[in-house]
Protein backbone atom coordinates (compact mmCIF):
# COMPACT_ATOMS: atom_id res chain seq x y z
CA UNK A 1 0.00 0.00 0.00
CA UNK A 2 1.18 3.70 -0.82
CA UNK A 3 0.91 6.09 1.37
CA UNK A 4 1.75 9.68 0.06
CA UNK A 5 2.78 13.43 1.78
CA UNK A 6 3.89 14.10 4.58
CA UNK A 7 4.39 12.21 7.37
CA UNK A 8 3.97 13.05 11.30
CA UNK A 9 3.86 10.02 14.07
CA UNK A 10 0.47 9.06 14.76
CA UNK A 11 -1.62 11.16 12.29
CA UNK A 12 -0.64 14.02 14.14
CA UNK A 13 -0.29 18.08 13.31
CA UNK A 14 2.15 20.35 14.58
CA UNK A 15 0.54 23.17 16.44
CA UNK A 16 -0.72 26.00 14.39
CA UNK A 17 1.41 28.62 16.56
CA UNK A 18 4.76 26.57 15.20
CA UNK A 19 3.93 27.56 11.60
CA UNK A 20 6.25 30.76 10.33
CA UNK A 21 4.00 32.84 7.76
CA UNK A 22 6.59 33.91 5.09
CA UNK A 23 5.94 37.57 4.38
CA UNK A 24 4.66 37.39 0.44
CA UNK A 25 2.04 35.34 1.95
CA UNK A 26 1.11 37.56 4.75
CA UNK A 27 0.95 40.40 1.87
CA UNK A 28 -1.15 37.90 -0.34
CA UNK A 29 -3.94 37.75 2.46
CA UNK A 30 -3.73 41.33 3.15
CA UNK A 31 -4.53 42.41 -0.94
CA UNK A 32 -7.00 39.50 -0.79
CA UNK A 33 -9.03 41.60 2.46
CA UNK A 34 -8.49 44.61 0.75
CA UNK A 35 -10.20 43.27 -2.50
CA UNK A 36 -13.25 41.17 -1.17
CA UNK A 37 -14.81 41.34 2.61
CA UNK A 38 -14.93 38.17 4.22
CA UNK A 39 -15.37 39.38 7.69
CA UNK A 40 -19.28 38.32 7.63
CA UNK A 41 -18.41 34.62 7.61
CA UNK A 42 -18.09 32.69 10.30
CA UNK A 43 -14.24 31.54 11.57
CA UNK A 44 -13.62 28.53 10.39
CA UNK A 45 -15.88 29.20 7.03
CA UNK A 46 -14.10 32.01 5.99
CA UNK A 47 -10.44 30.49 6.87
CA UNK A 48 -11.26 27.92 4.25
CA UNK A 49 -12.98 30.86 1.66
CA UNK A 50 -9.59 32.25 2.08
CA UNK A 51 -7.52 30.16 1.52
CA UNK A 52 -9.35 28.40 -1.42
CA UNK A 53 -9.40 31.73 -2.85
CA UNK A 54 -5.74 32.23 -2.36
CA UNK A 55 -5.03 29.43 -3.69
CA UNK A 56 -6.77 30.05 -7.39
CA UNK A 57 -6.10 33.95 -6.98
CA UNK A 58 -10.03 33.37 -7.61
CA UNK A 59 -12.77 35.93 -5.65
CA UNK A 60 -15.46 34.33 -7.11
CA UNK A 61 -15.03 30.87 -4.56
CA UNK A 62 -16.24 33.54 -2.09
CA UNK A 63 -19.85 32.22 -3.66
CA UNK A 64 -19.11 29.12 -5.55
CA UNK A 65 -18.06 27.27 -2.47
CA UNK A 66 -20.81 25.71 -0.33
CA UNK A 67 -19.78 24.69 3.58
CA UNK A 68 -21.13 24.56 6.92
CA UNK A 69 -19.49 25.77 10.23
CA UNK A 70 -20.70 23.41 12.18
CA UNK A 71 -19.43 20.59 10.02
CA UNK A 72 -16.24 22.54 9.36
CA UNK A 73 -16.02 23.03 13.68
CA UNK A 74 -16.30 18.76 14.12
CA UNK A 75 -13.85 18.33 11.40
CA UNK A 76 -11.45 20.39 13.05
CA UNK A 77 -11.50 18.78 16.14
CA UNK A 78 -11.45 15.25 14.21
CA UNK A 79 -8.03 16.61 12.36
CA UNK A 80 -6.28 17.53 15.02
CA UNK A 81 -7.32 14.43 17.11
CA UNK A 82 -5.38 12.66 14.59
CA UNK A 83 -8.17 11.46 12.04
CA UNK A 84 -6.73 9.53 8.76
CA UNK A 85 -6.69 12.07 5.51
CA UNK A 86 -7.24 10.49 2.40
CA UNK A 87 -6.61 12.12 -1.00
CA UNK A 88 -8.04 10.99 -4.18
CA UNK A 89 -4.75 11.96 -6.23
CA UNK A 90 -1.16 12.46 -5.26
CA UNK A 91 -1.22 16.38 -6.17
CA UNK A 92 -3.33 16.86 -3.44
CA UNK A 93 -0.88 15.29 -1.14
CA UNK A 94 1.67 17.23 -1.93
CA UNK A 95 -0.15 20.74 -1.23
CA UNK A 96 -0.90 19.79 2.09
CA UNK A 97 1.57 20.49 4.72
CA UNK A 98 2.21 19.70 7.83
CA UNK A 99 -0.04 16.22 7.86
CA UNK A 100 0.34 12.67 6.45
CA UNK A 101 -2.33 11.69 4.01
CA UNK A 102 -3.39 8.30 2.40
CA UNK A 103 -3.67 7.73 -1.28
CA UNK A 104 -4.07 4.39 -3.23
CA UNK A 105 -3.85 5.49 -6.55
CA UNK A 106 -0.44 3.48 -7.20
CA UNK A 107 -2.35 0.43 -5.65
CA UNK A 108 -5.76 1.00 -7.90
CA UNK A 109 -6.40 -0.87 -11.01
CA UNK A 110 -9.58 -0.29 -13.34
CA UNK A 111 -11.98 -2.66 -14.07
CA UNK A 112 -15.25 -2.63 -16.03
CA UNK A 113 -17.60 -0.14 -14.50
CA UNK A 114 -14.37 0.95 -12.12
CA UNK A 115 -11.78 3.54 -12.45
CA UNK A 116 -8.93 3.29 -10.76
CA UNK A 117 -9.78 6.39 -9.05
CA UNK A 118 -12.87 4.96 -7.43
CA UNK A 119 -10.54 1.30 -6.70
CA UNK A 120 -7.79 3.86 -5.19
CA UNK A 121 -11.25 5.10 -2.79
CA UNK A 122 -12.34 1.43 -1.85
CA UNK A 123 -8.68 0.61 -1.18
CA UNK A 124 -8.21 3.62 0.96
CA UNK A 125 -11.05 2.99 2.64
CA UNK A 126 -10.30 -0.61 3.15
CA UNK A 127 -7.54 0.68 4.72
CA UNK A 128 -8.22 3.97 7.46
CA UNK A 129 -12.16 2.72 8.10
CA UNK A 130 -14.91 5.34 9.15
CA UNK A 131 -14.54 8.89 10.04
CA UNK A 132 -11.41 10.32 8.17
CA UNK A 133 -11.20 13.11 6.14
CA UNK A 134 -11.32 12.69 2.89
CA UNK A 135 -9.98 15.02 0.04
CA UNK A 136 -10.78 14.78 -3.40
CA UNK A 137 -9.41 17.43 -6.25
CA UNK A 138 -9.50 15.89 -9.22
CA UNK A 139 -11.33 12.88 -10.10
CA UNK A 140 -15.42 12.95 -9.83
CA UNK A 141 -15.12 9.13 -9.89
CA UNK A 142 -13.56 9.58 -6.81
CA UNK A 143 -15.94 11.33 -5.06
CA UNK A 144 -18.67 9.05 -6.86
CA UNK A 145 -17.60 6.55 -5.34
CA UNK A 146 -17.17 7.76 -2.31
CA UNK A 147 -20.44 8.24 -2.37
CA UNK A 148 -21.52 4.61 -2.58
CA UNK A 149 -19.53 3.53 0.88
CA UNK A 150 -20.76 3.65 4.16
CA UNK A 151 -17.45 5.75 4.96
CA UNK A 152 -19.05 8.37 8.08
CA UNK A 153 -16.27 10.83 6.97
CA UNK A 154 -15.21 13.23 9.34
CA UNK A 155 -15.44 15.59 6.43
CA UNK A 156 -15.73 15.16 2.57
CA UNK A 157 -13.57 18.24 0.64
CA UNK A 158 -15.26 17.63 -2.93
CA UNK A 159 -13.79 19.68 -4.92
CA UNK A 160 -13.25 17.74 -8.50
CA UNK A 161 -12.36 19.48 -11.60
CA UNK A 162 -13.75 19.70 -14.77
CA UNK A 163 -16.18 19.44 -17.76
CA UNK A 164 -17.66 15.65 -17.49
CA UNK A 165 -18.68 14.54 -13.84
CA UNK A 166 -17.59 17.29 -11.86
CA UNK A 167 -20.26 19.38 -10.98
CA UNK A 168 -22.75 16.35 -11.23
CA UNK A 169 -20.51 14.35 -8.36
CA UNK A 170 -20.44 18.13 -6.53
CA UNK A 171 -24.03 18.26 -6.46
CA UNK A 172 -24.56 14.63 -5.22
CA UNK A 173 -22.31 14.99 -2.44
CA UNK A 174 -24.51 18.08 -1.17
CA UNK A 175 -27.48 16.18 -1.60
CA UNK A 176 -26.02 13.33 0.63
CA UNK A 177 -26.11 15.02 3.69
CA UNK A 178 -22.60 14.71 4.42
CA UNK A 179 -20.51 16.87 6.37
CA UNK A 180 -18.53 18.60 3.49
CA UNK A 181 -16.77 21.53 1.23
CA UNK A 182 -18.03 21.94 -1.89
CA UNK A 183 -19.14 24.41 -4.97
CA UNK A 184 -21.31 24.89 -7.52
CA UNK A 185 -19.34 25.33 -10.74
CA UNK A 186 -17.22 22.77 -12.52
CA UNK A 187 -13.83 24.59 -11.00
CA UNK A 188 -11.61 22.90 -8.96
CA UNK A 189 -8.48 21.12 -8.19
CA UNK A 190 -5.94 19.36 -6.40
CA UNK A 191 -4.95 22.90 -5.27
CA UNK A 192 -7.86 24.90 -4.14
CA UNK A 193 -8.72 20.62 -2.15
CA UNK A 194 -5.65 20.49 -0.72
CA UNK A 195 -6.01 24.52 0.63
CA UNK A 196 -9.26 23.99 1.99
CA UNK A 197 -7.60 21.23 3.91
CA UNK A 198 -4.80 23.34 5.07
CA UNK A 199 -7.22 25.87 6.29
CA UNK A 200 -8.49 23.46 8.95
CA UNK A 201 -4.87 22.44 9.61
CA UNK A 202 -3.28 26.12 10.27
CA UNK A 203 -6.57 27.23 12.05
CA UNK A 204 -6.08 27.61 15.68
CA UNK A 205 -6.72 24.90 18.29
CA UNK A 206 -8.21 26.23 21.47
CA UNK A 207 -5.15 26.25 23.06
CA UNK A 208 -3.46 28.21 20.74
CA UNK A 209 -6.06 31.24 19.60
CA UNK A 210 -3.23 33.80 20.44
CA UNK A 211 -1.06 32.84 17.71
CA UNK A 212 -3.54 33.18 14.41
CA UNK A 213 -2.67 32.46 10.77
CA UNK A 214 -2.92 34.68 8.18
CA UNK A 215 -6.81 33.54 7.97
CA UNK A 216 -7.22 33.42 11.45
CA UNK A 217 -6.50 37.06 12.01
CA UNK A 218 -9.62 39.87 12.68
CA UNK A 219 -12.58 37.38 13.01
CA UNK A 220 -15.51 39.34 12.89
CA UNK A 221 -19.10 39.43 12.12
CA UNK A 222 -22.48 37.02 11.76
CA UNK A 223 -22.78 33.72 10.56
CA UNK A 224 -22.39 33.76 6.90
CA UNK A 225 -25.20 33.95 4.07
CA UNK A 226 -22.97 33.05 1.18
CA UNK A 227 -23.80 29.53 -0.16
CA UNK A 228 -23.41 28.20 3.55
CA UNK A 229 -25.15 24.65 3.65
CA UNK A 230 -28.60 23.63 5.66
């Protein structure tokens, strides 16, 4: 079995307050506030808007994406308790820092009716069990599949790319009533999956609220209206 990014002893992440912000990206966040207000979403919401967004140098995830804080609140505990992540594709493993991930892609063979995407999910599965976190950025066949197990993620990050699938998979995972990050449109990635990820990672755990990330910084406001999930 293959397991892919980086790896920390038992799952676990170093502490948000450990994490030096280089200074292009604390200028990055500050042009990103100064372009777009995301001081009406709620904490942990609008440290994943961010960073998506900073990601794709893309305002318009500000609406696309569709989230929930309470969901986003139980998956942050569940990541820092030391919950399995799983990626769909090894690009997303690589733009997340700071945690180990699973992937089975390498492992995953297709068969009739099967991708090797969706093999790489049963195998992954097979592997970590109920209530990782689970990050897909590329493949809707993936997430499809996904779909079809009896997985209780933690957390589903759907955010496949492109043309065929995409949007379609999007749209079933927010009709699933799983706790997850979505959007709308048929944009995506491995990067803008794996940010959203990092988001949760570099937000602060109780413990450490006086040393905030770049996203972290000046939370402010009411609960969100902007595509926020019921």
């Amino acid at each position: 079995m293959s397991a892919v990014g980086r790896v920390f002893p038992e799952s676990r992440t170093v502490a948000p307050e450990s994490r030096i912000v280089h200074p292009i990206e604390q200028e990055s966040f500050r042009r990103l506030r100064a372009r777009l207000d995301t001081s009406h979403f709620p904490p942990l919401t609008r440290a994943v808007v961010e960073r998506v967004i900073h990601s794709a140098a893309d305002l318009d995830y500000a609406t696309d994406l569709v989230t929930d804080e309470s969901s986003l609140e139980k998956a942050h505990r569940a990541l820092h308790d030391g919950a399995p992540v799983v990626v769909d594709v090894e690009m997303v493993a690589a733009g997340i820092t700071r945690r180990d991930t699973v992937c089975r892609l390498k492992d995953a063979v297709s068969g009739p009716g099967l991708t090797r995407s969706a093999h790489a999910v049963r195998l992954a599965y097979e592997q970590v069990g109920p209530g990782a976190l689970w990050v897909i950025g590329c493949a809707p066949t993936a997430l499809e599949e996904l779909l079809t197990l009896d997985a209780a993620p933690a957390l589903v990050i759907g955010l496949p790319v492109g043309f065929v699938g995409a949007a379609e998979s999007k749209a079933a995972l927010r009709e699933s009533g799983l706790p997850a990050v979505s959007n709308v449109s048929e944009k995506g990635g491995s990067a803008v999956a794996a940010a959203a990820l990092n988001a949760l990672l570099y937000h602060p755990v109780p413990d450490a609220e006086s040393h905030p990330a770049p996203e972290a910084e000046s939370r402010a406001g009411s609960p969100s209206k902007s595509k926020e999930k019921t």
